[in-house]
Structures are given as C-alpha cells and as structure tokens.
Protein backbone atom coordinates (compact mmCIF):
# COMPACT_ATOMS: atom_id res chain seq x y z
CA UNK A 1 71.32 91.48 67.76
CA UNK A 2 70.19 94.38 70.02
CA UNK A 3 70.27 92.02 72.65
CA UNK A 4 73.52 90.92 72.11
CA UNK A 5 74.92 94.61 72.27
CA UNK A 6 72.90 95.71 75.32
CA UNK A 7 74.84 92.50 77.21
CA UNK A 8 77.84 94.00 75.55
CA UNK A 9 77.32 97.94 76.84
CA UNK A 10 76.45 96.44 80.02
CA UNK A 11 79.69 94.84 80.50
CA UNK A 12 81.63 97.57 79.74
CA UNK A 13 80.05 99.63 81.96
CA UNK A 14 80.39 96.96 84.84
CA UNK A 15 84.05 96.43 84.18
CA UNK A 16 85.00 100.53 83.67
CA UNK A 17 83.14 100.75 87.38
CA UNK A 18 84.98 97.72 88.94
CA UNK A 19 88.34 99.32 87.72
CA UNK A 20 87.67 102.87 88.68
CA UNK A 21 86.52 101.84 92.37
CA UNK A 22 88.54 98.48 92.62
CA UNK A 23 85.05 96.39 93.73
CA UNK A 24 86.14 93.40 91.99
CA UNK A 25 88.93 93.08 94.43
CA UNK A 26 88.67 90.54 96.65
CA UNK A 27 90.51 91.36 100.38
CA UNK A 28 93.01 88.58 101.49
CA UNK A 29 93.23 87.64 97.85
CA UNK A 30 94.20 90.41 96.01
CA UNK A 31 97.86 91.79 95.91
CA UNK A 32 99.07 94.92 94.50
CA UNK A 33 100.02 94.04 91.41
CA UNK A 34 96.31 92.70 90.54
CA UNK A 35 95.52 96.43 92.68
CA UNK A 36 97.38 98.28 90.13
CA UNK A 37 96.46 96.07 87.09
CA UNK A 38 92.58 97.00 88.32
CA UNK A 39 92.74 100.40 89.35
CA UNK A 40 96.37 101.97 87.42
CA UNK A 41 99.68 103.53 89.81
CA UNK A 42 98.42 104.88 92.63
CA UNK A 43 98.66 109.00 92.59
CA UNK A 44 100.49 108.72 96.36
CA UNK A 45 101.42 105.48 98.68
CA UNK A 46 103.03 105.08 101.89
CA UNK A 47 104.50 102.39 103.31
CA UNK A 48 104.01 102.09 107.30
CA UNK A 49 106.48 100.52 109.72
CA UNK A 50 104.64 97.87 110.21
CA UNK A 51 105.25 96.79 106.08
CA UNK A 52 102.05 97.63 105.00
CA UNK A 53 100.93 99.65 102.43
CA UNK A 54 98.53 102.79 101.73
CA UNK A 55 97.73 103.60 98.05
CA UNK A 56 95.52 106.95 97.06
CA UNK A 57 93.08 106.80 94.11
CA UNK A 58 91.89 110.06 93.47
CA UNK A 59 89.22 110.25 90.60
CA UNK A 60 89.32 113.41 90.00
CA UNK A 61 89.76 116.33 89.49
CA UNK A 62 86.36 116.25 88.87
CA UNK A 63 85.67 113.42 90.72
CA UNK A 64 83.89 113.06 93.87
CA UNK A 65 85.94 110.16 95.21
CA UNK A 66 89.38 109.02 96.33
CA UNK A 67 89.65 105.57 96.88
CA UNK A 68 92.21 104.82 99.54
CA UNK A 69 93.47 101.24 99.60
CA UNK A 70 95.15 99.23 102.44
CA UNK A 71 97.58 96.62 101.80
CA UNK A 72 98.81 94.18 104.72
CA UNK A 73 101.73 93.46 105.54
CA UNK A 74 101.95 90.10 103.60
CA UNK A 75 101.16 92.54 100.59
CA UNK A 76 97.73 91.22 100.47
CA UNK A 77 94.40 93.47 100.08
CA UNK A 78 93.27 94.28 103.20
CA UNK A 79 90.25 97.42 102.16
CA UNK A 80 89.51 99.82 99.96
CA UNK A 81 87.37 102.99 100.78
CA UNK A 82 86.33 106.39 99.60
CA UNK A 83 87.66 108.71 101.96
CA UNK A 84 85.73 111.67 100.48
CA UNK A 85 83.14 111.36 102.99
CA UNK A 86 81.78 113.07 105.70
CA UNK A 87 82.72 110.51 107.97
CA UNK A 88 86.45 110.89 106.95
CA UNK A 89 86.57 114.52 106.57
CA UNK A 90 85.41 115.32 109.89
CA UNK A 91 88.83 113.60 111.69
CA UNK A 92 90.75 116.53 109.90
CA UNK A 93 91.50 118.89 112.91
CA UNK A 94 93.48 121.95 113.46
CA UNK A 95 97.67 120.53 114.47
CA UNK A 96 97.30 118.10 112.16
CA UNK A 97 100.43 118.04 109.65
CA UNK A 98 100.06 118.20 105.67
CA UNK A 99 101.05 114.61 105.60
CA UNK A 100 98.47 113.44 108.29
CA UNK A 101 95.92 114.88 106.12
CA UNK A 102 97.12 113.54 102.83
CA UNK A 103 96.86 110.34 104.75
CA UNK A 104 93.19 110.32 105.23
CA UNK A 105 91.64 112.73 101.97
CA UNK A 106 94.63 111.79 99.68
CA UNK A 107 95.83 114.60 97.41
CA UNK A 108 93.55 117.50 96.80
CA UNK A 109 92.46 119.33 94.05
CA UNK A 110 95.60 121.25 92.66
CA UNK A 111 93.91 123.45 89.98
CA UNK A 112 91.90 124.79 93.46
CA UNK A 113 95.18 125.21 95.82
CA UNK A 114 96.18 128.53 97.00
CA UNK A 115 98.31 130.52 99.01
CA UNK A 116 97.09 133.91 101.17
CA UNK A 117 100.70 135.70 101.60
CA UNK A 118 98.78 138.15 103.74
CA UNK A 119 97.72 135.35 106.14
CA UNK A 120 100.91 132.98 105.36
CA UNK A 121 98.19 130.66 104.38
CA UNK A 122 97.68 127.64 102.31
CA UNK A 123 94.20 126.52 100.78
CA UNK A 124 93.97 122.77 99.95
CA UNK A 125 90.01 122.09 98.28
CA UNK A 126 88.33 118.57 98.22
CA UNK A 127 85.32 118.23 95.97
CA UNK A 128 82.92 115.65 97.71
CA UNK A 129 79.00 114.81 97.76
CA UNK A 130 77.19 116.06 100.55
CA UNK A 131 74.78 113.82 102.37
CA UNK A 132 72.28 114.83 99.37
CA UNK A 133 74.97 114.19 96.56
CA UNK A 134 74.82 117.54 95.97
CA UNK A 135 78.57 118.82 94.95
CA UNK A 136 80.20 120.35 98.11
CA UNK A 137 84.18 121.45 98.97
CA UNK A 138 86.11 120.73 102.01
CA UNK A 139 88.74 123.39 102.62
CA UNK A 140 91.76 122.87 104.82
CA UNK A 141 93.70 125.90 105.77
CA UNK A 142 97.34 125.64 106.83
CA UNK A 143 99.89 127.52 108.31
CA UNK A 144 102.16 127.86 105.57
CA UNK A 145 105.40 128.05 107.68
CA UNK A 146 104.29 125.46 109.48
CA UNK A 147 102.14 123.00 107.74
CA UNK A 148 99.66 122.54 110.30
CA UNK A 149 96.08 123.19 109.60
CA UNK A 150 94.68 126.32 111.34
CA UNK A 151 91.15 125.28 110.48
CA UNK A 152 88.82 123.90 107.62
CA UNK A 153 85.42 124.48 105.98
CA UNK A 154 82.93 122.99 103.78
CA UNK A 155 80.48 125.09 101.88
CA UNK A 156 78.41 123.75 98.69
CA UNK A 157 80.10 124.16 95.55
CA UNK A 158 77.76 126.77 93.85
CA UNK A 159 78.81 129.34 96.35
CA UNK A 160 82.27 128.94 96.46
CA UNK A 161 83.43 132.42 94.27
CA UNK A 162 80.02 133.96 95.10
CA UNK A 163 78.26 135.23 97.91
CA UNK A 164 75.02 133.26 99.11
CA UNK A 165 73.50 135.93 100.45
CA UNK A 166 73.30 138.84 97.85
C-alpha cells in the first residue's frame, strides 16, 4: 500500500516538473500545441521573419526561471532554456531596446517595476539564482523616453531595500 502511493507521489512530482520546465519535450518532435498542452499560453511570443517562433515561460513571480522556447519554422520544437542565468543576463548591454531585452530575460517582475521621474528612469527586476543558488536580482535601468537601457545591476536579494554595509 505505502508502496503503491510513494510510486504515486513520485509521479506527480515528475509530471508537475516536466510541465513546469517542458523536459518531456522532445525537439524536432514536439509542436506548439503539445508546447502549450505541456507548459500552458505562453506569457509573451514573437514570431521572427524567418516563421519561427519564440514563446516566454516565466515561473514566477517568485520563480527563479523563465523558460524561453524556440519553435522552427516548420512549427516544430527546436529548444527550450532558462534564460535566467548568468550566462544570459550578461548579453543585456546599455542601447539595447525594451524589446531586445524582453527577448532574452522575458518579462520581468511587475510587482518590482519602477519609475525614477527625477532620473526619467525605468527599473525592470529579474529574480535569478546566483552561481550558489542563492536568490539574487538583475536590474535593468532604462531611459524612460527612450527605452534604451542606461545600465544594469545585480545585487543579492537580501540587500535589495537595505544597506549591506550598516
């Protein structure tokens, strides 16, 4: 009987993490419908000139991951990734364009947007795990007239609202 439940929990656990990340998605196989059946409507897409497809996955806000999946242009899988990495968060650079960074982050954290009217500024905030998963924030600042980014941060999330040096 216990047995039986363990296999049971087990499943469910395997199946809520295949569905949250989309690893039971095979690339070249998959299409976006089995995509969307697997991971629910994507929170932004694009599609490129080429015909294929982007699709953000942000599990958040929370969450330390957005999953960014590429389609082909057949419609077909092609990856999926978390962009919330340092890797990926280190090709944001100052010129780039609010929709060049949605591109590789996906949407940010809205409840952690803000706008400096001193400055003309607007705050987007990633939450992320640092190289030693502990919880860290990526913040791009933009012109707000223009919607380039001026520049961008990361600090650890415990001393974002407090100084670390008291």
């Amino acid at each position: 009987m216990w047995q039986r439940l363990l296999l049971l929990w087990s499943s469910l656990i395997v199946a809520a993490c295949a569905s949250y990340s989309g690893s039971s998605l095979k690339p070249g196989e998959a299409r976006l419908e089995d995509v969307q059946a697997t991971m629910g409507p994507p929170a932004m897409q694009w599609q490129n000139p080429d015909g294929s497809r982007q699709l953000a996955y942000p599990r958040g806000p929370a969450g330390f991951d957005t999953f960014m999946v590429r389609l082909d242009s057949n419609g077909k899988l092609h990856t999926i990734e978390n962009v919330l990495d340092e890797a990926h968060l280190a090709t944001v650079r100052p010129g780039m364009s609010k929709e060049e960074v949605l591109r590789i982050l996906g949407p940010s954290d809205a409840n952690a947007t803000a706008y400096f009217k001193a400055r003309d500024e607007l705050a987007w905030d990633w939450r992320y795990r640092g190289i030693s998963s502990e919880p860290w924030r990526m913040i791009v600042l933009f012109d707000a007239t223009t919607g380039k980014v001026r520049s961008t941060m990361v600090r650890p999330e415990q001393y974002l609202g407090a100084d670390p040096n008291p």
